[in-house]
N, C-alpha and C. Protein backbone atom coordinates (compact mmCIF):
# COMPACT_ATOMS: atom_id res chain seq x y z
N UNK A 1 0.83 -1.17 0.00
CA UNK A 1 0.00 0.00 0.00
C UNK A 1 0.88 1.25 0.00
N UNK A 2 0.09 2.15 -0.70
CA UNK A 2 1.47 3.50 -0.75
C UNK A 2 0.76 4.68 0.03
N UNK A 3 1.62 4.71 0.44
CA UNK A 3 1.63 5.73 2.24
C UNK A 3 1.69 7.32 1.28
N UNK A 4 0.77 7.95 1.77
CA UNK A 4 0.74 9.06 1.31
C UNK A 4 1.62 10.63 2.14
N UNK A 5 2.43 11.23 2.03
CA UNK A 5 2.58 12.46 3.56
C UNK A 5 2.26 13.38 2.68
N UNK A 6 1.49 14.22 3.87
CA UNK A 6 1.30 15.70 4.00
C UNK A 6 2.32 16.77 3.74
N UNK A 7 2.18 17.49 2.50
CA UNK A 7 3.48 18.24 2.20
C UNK A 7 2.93 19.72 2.13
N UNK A 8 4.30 20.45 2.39
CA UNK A 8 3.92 22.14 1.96
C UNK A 8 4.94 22.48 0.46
N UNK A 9 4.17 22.62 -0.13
CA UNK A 9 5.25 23.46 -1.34
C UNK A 9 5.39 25.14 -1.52
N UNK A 10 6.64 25.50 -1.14
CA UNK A 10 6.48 27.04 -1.08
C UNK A 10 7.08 27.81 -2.20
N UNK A 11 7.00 28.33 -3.11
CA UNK A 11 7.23 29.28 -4.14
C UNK A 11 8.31 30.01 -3.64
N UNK A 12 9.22 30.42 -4.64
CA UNK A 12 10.43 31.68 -3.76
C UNK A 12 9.67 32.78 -3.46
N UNK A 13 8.72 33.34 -3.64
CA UNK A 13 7.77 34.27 -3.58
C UNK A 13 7.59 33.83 -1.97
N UNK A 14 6.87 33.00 -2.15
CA UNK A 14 5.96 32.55 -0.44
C UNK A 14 7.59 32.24 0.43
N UNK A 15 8.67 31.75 -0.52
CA UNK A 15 9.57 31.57 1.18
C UNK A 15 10.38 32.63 1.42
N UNK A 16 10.32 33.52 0.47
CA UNK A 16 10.78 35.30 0.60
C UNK A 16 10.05 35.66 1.83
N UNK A 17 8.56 36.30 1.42
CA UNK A 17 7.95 36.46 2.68
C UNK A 17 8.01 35.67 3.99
N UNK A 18 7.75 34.81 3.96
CA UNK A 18 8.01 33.83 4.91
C UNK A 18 9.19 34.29 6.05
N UNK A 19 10.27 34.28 5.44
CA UNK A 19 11.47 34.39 6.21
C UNK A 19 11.82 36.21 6.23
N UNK A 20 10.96 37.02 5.96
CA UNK A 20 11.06 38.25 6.14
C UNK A 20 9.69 39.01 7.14
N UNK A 21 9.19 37.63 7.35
CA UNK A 21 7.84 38.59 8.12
C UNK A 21 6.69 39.15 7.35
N UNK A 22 6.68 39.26 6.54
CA UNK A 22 5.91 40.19 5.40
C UNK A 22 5.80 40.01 4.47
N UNK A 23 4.69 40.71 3.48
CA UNK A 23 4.69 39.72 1.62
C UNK A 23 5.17 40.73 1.16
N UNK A 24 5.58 40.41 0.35
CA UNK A 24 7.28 40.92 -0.63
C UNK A 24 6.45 41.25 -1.59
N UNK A 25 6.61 42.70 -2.49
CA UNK A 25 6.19 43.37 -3.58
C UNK A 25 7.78 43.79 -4.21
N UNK A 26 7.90 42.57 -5.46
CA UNK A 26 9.33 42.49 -5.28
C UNK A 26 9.95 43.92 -6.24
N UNK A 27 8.96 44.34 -6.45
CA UNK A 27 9.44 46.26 -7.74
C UNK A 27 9.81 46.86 -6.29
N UNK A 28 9.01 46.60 -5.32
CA UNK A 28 9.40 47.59 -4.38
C UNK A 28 10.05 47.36 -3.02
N UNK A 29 10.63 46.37 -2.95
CA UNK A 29 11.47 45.97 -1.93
C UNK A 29 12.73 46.90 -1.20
N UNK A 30 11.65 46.90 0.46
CA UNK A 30 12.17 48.15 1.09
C UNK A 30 13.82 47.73 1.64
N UNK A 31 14.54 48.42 2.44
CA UNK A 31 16.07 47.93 2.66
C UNK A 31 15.66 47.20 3.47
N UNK A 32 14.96 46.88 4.18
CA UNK A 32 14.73 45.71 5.65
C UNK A 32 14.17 44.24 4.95
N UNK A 33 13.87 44.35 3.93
CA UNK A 33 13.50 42.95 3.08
C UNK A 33 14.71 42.54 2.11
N UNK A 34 15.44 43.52 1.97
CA UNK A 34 16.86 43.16 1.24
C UNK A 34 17.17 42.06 1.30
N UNK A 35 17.62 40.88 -0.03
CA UNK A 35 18.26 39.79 0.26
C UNK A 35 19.21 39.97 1.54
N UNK A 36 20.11 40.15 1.39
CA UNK A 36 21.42 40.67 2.29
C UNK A 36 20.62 40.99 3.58
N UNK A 37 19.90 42.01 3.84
CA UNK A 37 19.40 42.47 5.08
C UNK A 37 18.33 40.87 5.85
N UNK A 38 17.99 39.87 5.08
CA UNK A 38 17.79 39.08 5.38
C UNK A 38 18.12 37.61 5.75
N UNK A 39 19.33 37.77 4.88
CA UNK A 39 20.32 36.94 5.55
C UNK A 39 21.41 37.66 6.53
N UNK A 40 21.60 38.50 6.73
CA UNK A 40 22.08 38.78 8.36
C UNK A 40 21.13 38.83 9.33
N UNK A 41 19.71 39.50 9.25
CA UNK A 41 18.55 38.74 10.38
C UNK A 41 18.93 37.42 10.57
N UNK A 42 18.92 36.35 9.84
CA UNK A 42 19.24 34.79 10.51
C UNK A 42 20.25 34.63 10.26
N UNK A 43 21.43 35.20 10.97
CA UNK A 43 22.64 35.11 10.88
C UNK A 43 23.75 34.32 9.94
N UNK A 44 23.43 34.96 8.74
CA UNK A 44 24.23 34.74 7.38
C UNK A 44 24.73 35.91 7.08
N UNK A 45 26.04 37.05 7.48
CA UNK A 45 26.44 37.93 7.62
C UNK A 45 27.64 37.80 7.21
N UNK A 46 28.46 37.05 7.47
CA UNK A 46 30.00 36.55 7.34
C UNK A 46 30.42 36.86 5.61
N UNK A 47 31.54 37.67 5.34
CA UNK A 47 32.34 37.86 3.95
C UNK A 47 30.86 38.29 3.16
N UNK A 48 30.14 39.27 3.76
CA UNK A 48 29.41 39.69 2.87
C UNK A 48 29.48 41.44 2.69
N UNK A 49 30.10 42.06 3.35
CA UNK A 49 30.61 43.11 3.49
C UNK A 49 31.46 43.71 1.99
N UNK A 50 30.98 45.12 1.77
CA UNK A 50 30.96 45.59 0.34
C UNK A 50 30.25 45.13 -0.87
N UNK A 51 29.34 43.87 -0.84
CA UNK A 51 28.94 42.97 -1.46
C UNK A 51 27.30 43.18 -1.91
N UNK A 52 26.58 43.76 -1.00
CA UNK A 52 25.19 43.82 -0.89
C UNK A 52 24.61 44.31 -1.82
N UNK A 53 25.10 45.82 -2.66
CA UNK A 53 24.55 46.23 -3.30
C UNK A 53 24.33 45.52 -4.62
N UNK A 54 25.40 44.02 -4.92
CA UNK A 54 25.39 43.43 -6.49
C UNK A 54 24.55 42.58 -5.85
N UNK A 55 24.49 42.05 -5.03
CA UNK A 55 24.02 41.01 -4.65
C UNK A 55 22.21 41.17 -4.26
N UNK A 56 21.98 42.15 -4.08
CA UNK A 56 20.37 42.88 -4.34
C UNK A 56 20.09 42.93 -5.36
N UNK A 57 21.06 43.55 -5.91
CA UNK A 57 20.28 43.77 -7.25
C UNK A 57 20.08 42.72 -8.33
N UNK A 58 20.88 41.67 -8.02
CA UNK A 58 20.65 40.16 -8.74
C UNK A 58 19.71 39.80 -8.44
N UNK A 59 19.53 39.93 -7.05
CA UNK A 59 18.03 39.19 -6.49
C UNK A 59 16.93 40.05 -6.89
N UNK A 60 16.65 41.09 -6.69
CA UNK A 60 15.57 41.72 -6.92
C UNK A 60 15.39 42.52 -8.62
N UNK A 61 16.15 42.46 -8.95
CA UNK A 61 16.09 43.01 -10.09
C UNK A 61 16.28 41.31 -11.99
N UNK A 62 16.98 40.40 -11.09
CA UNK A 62 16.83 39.13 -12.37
C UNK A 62 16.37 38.10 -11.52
N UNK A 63 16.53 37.28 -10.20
CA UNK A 63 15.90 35.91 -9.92
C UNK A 63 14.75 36.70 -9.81
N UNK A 64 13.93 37.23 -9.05
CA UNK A 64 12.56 37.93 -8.72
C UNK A 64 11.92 37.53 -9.97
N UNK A 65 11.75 37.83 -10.81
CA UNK A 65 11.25 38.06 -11.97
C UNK A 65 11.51 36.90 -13.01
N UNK A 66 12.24 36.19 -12.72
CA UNK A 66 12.06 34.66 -13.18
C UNK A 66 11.62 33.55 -12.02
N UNK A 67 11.79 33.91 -11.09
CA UNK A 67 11.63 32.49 -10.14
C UNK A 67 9.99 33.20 -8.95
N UNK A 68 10.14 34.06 -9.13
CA UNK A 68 9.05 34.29 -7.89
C UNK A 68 8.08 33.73 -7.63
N UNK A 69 7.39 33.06 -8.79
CA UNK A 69 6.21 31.79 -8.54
C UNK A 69 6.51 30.66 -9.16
N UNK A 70 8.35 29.97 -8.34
CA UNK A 70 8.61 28.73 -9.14
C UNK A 70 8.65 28.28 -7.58
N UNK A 71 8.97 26.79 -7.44
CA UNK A 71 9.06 26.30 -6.10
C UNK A 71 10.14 26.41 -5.71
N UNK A 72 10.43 25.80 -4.29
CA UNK A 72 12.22 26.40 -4.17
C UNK A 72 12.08 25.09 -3.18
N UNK A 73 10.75 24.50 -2.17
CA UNK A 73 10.93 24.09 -1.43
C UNK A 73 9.82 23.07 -1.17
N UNK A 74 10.08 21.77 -0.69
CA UNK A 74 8.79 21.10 -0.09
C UNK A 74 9.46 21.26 1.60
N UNK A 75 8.37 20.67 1.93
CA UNK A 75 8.32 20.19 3.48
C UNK A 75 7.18 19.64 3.53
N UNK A 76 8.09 18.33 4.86
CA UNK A 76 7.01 17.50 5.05
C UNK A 76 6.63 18.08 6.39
N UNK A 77 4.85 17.94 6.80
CA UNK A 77 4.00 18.28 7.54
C UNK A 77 5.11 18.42 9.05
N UNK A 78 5.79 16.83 9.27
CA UNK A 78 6.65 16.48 10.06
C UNK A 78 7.61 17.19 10.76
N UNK A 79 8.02 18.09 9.31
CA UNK A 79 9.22 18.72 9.45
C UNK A 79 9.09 20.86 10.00
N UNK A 80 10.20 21.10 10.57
CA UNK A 80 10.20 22.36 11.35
C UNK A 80 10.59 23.09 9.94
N UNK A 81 9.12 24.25 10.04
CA UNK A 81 9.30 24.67 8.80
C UNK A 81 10.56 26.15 8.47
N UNK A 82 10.60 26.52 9.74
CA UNK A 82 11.45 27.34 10.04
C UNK A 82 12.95 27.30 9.75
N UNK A 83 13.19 25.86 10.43
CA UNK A 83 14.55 25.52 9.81
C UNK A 83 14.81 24.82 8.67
N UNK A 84 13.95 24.25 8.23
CA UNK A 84 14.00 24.26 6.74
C UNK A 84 13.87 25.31 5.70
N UNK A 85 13.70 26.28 5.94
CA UNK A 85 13.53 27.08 5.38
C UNK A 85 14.87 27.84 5.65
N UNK A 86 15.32 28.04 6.63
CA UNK A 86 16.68 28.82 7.12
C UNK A 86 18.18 27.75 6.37
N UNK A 87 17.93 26.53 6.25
CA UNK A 87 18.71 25.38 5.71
C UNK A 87 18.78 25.60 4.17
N UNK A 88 17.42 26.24 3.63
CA UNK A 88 17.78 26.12 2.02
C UNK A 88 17.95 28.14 2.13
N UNK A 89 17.89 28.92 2.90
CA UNK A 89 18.40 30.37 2.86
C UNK A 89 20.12 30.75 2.94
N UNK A 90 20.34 29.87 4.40
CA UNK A 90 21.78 29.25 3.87
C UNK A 90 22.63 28.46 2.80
N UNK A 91 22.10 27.99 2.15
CA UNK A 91 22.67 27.17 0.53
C UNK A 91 22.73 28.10 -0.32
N UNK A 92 21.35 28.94 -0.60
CA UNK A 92 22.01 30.17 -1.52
C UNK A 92 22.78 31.10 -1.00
N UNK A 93 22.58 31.69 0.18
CA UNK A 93 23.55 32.46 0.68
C UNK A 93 25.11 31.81 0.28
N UNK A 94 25.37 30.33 0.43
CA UNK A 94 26.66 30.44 0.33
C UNK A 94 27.09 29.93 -1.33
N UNK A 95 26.03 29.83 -2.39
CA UNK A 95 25.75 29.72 -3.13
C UNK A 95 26.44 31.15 -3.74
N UNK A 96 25.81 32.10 -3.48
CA UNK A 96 25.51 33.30 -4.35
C UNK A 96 27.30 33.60 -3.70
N UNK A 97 27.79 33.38 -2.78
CA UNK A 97 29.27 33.98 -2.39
C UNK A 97 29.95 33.16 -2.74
N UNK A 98 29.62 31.87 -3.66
CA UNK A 98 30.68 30.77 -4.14
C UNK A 98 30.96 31.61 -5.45
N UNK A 99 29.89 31.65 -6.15
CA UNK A 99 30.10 32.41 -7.46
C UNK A 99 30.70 33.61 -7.88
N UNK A 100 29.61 34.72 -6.49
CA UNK A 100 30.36 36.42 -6.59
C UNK A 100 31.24 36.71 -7.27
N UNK A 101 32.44 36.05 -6.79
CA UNK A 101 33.95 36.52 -7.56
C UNK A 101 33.53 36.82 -9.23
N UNK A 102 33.72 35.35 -9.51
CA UNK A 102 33.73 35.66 -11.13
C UNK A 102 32.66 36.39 -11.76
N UNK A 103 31.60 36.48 -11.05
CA UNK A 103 30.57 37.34 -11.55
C UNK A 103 31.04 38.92 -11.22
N UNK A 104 31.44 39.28 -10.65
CA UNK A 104 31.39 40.61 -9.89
C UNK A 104 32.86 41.13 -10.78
N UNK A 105 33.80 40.40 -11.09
CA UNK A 105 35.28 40.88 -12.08
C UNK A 105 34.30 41.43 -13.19
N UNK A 106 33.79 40.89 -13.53
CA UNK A 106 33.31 41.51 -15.19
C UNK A 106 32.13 42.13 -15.33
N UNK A 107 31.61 42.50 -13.91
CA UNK A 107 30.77 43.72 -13.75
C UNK A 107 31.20 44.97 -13.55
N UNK A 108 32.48 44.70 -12.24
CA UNK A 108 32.97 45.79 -12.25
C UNK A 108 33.85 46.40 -13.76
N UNK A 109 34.27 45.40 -14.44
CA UNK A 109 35.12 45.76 -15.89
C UNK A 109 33.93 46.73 -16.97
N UNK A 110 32.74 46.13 -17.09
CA UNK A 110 32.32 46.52 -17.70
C UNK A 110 31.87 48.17 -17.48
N UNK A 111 31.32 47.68 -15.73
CA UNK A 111 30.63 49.17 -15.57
C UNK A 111 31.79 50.75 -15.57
N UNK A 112 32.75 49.85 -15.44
CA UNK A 112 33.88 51.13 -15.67
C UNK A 112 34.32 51.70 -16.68
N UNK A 113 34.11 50.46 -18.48
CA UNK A 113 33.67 50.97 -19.25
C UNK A 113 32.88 52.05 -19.40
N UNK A 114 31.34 50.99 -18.90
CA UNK A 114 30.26 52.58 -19.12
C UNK A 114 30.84 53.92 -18.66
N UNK A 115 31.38 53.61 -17.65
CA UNK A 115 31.17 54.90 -16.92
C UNK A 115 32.26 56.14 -17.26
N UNK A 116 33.44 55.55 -18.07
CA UNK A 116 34.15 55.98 -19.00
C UNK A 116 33.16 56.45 -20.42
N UNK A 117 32.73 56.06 -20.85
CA UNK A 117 31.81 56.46 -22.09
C UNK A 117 31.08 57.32 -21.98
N UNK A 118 30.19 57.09 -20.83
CA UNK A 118 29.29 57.99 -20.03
C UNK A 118 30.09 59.42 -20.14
N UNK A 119 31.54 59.45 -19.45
CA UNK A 119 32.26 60.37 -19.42
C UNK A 119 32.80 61.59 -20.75
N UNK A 120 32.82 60.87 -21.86
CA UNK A 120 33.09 60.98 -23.23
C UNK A 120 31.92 61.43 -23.88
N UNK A 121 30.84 61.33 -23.58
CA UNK A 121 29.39 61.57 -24.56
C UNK A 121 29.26 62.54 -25.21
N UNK A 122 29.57 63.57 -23.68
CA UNK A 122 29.10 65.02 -24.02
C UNK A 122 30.03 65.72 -25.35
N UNK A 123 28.85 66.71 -25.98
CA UNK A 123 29.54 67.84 -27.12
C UNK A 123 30.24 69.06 -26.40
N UNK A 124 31.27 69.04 -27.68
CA UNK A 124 31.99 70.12 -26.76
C UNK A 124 31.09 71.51 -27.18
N UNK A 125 31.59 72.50 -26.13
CA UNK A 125 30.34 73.77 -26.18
C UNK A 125 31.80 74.75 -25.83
N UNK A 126 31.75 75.72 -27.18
CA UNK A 126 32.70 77.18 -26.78
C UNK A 126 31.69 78.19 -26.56
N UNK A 127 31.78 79.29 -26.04
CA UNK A 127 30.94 80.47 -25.99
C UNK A 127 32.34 81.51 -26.39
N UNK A 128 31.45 82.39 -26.96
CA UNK A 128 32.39 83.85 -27.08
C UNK A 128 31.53 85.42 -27.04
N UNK A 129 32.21 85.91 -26.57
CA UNK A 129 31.55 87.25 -26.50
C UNK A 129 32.12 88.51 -27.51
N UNK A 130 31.47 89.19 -28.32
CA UNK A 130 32.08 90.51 -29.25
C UNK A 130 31.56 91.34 -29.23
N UNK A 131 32.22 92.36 -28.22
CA UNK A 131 31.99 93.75 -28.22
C UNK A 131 32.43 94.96 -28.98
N UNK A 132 31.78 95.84 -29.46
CA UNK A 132 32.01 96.84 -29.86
C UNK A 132 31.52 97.97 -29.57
N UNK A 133 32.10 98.85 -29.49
CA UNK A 133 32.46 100.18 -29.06
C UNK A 133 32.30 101.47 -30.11
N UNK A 134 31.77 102.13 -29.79
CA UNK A 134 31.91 103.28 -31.42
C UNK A 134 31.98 104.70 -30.52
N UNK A 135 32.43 104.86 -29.25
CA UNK A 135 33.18 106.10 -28.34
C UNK A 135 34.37 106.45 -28.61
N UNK A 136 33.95 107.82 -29.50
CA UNK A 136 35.59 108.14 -29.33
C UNK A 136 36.40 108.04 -28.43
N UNK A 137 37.84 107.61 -28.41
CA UNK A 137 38.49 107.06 -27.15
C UNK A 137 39.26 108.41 -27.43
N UNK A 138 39.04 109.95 -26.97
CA UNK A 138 39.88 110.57 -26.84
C UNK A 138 40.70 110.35 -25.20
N UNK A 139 40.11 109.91 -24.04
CA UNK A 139 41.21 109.97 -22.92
C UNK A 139 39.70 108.85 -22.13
N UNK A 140 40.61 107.99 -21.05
CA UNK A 140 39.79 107.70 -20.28
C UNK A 140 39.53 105.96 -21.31
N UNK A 141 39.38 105.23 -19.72
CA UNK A 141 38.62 104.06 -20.37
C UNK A 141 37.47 104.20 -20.62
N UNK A 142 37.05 103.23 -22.30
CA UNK A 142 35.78 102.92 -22.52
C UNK A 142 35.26 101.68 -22.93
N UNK A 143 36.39 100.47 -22.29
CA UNK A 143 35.86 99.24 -22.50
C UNK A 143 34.76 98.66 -22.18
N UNK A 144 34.34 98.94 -21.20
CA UNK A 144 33.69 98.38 -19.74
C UNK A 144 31.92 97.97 -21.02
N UNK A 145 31.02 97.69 -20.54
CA UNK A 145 29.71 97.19 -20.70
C UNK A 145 29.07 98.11 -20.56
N UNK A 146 29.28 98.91 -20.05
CA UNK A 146 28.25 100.35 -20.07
C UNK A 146 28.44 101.54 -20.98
N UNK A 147 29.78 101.15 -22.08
CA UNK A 147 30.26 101.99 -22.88
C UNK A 147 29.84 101.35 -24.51
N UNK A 148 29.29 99.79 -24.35
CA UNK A 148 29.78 99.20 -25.47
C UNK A 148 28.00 99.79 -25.98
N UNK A 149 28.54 99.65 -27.59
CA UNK A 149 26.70 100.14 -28.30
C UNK A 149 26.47 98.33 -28.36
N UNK A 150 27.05 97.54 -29.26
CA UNK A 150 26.89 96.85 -29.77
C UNK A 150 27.54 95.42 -29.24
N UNK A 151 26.49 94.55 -27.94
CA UNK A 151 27.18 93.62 -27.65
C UNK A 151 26.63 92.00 -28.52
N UNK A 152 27.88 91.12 -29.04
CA UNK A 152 27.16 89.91 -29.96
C UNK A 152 27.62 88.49 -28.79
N UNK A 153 26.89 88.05 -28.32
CA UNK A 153 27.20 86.61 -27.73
C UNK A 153 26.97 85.40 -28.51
N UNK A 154 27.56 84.74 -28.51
CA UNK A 154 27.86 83.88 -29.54
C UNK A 154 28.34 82.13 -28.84
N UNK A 155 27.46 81.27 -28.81
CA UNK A 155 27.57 80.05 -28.78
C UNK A 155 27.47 78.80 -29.61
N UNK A 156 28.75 78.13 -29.29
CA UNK A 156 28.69 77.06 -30.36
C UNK A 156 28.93 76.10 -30.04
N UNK A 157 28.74 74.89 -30.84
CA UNK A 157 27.94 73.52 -29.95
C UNK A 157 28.84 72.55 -31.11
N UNK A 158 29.54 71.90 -30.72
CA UNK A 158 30.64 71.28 -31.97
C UNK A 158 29.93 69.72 -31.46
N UNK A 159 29.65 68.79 -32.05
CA UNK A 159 29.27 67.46 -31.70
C UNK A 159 30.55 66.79 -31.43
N UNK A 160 31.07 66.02 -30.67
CA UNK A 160 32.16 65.10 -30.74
C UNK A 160 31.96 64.07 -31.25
N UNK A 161 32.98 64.04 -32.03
CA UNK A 161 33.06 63.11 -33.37
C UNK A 161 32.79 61.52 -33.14
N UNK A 162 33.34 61.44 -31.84
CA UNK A 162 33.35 59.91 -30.68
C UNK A 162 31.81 59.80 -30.22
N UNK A 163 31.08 60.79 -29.90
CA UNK A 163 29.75 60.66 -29.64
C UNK A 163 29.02 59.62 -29.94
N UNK A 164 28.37 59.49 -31.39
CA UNK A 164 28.00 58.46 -31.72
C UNK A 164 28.22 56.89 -31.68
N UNK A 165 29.67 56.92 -31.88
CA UNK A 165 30.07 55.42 -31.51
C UNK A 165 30.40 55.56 -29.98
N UNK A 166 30.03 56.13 -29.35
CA UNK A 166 30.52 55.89 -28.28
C UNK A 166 29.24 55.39 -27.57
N UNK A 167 27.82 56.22 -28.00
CA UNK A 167 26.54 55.58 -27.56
C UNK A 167 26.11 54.31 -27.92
N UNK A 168 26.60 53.77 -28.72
CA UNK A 168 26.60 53.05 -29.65
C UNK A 168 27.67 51.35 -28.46
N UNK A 169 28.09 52.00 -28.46
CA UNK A 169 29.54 51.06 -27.38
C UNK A 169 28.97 51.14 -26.07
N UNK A 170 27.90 52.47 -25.40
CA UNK A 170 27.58 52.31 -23.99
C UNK A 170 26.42 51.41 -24.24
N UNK A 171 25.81 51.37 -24.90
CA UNK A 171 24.80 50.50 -25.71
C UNK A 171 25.03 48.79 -25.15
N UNK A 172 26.11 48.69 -26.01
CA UNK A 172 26.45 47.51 -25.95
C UNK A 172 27.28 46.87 -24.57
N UNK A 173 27.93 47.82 -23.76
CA UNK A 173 28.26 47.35 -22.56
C UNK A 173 26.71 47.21 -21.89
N UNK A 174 25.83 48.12 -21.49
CA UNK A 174 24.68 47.69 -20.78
C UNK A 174 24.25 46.64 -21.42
N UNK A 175 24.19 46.01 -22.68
CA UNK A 175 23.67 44.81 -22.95
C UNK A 175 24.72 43.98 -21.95
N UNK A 176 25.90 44.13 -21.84
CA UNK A 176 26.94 42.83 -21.59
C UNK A 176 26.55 42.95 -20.21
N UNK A 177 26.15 44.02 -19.68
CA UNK A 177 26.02 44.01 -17.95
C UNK A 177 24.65 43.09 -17.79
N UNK A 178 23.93 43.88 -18.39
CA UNK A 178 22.60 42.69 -18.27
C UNK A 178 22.48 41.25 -18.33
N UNK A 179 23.46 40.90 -19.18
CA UNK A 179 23.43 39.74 -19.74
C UNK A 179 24.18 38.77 -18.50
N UNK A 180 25.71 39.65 -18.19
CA UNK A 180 26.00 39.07 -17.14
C UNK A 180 24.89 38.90 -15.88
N UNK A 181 24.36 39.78 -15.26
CA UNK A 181 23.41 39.25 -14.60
C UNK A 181 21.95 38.53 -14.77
N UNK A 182 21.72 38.85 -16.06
CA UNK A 182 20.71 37.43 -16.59
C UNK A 182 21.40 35.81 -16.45
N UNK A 183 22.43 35.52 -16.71
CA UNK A 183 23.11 34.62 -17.03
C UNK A 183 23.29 33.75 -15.52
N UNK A 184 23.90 34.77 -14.35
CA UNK A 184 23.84 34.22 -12.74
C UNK A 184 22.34 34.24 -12.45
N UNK A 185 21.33 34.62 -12.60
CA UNK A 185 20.43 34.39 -12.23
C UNK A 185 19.80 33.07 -12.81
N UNK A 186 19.87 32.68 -13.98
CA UNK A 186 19.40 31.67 -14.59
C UNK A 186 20.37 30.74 -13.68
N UNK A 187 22.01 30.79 -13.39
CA UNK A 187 22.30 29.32 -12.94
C UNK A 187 21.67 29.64 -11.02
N UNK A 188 21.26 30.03 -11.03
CA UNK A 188 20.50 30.71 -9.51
C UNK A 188 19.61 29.55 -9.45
N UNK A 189 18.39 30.08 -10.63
CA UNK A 189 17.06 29.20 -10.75
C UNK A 189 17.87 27.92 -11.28
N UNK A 190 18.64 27.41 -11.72
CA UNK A 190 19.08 25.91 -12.04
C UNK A 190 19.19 25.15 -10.92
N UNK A 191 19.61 25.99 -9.56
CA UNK A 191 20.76 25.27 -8.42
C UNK A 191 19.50 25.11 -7.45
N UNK A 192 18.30 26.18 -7.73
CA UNK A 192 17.59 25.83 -6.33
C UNK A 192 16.24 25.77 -6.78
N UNK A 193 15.56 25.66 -8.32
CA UNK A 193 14.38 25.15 -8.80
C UNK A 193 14.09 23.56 -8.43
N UNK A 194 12.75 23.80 -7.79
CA UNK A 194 12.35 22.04 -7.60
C UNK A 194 11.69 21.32 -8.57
């Protein structure tokens, strides 16, 4: 005869909330629901320092949005759902800091790209000013702005020649940034989809 047990299946959605107290609206996830801010509540804190901000934004910005109504977890009726739940929070936690390294070299490479390009975009801009004067200069200054008849201001706006390919290249690094973090998130959902 086949013995049936009582199971819970929880969604990363349902074991997000779960282990944060609260239901998770994952566009708007406040700093106290932070991946990171939630694994130091149950004391997963260790070599995570300088780290939080890539490590949020993987979570909330690429797994969220692929995994949030996939399963992550059973439990049996039997079992303490608390620490099962803290047992598979710890696996990615040390999951997501097995990987970091190599993910995080070619984020930071890239974004320093951008942020070099970013730097480069702008057109260059001269201004000039031409005054003229029609006071006889028999003695005495008459340079000044209150002497001139005829003042011409004059601005000019030169495009940099790099401009275009250069949007063109910031273009394509934000694709490579994305992609890098599409790419860890997918082996994310590989390592802890049920």
């Amino acid at each position: 005869m086949i013995e049936y047990k009582e199971v819970e299946v929880l969604t990363f959605h349902e074991f997000y909330s779960y282990l944060t107290n609260s239901v998770v609206n994952f566009q708007t996830l406040n700093d106290s629901q932070s991946f990171t801010s939630m694994c130091s509540s149950h004391g997963y804190s260790d070599n995570i320092t300088g780290k939080t901000e890539t490590i949020d934004k993987l979570i909330k910005s690429y797994v969220f949005p692929i995994m949030a109504y996939e399963n992550v977890i059973i439990i049996d009726v039997d079992e303490d759902k608390n620490s099962k739940c803290l047992e598979l929070l710890g696996k990615m936690y040390r999951w997501i800091l097995k990987t970091y390294d190599v993910h995080k070299l070619l984020i930071v490479y890239y974004e320093n790209v951008k942020n070099d390009l970013v730097d480069n975009v702008d057109d260059l801009i001269s201004n000039s000013i031409n005054k003229y004067n029609d006071t006889p200069q028999g003695e005495g200054d008459f340079s000044g702005d209150n002497h001139t008849t005829n003042l011409t201001t004059q601005t000019t706006t030169t495009t940099n020649p790099q401009k275009k390919t250069n949007i063109e290249k910031l273009i394509l690094i934000s694709e490579k940034l994305k992609n890098i973090y599409e790419e860890w998130a997918h082996k994310f959902m590989c390592e802890f989809l049920i």
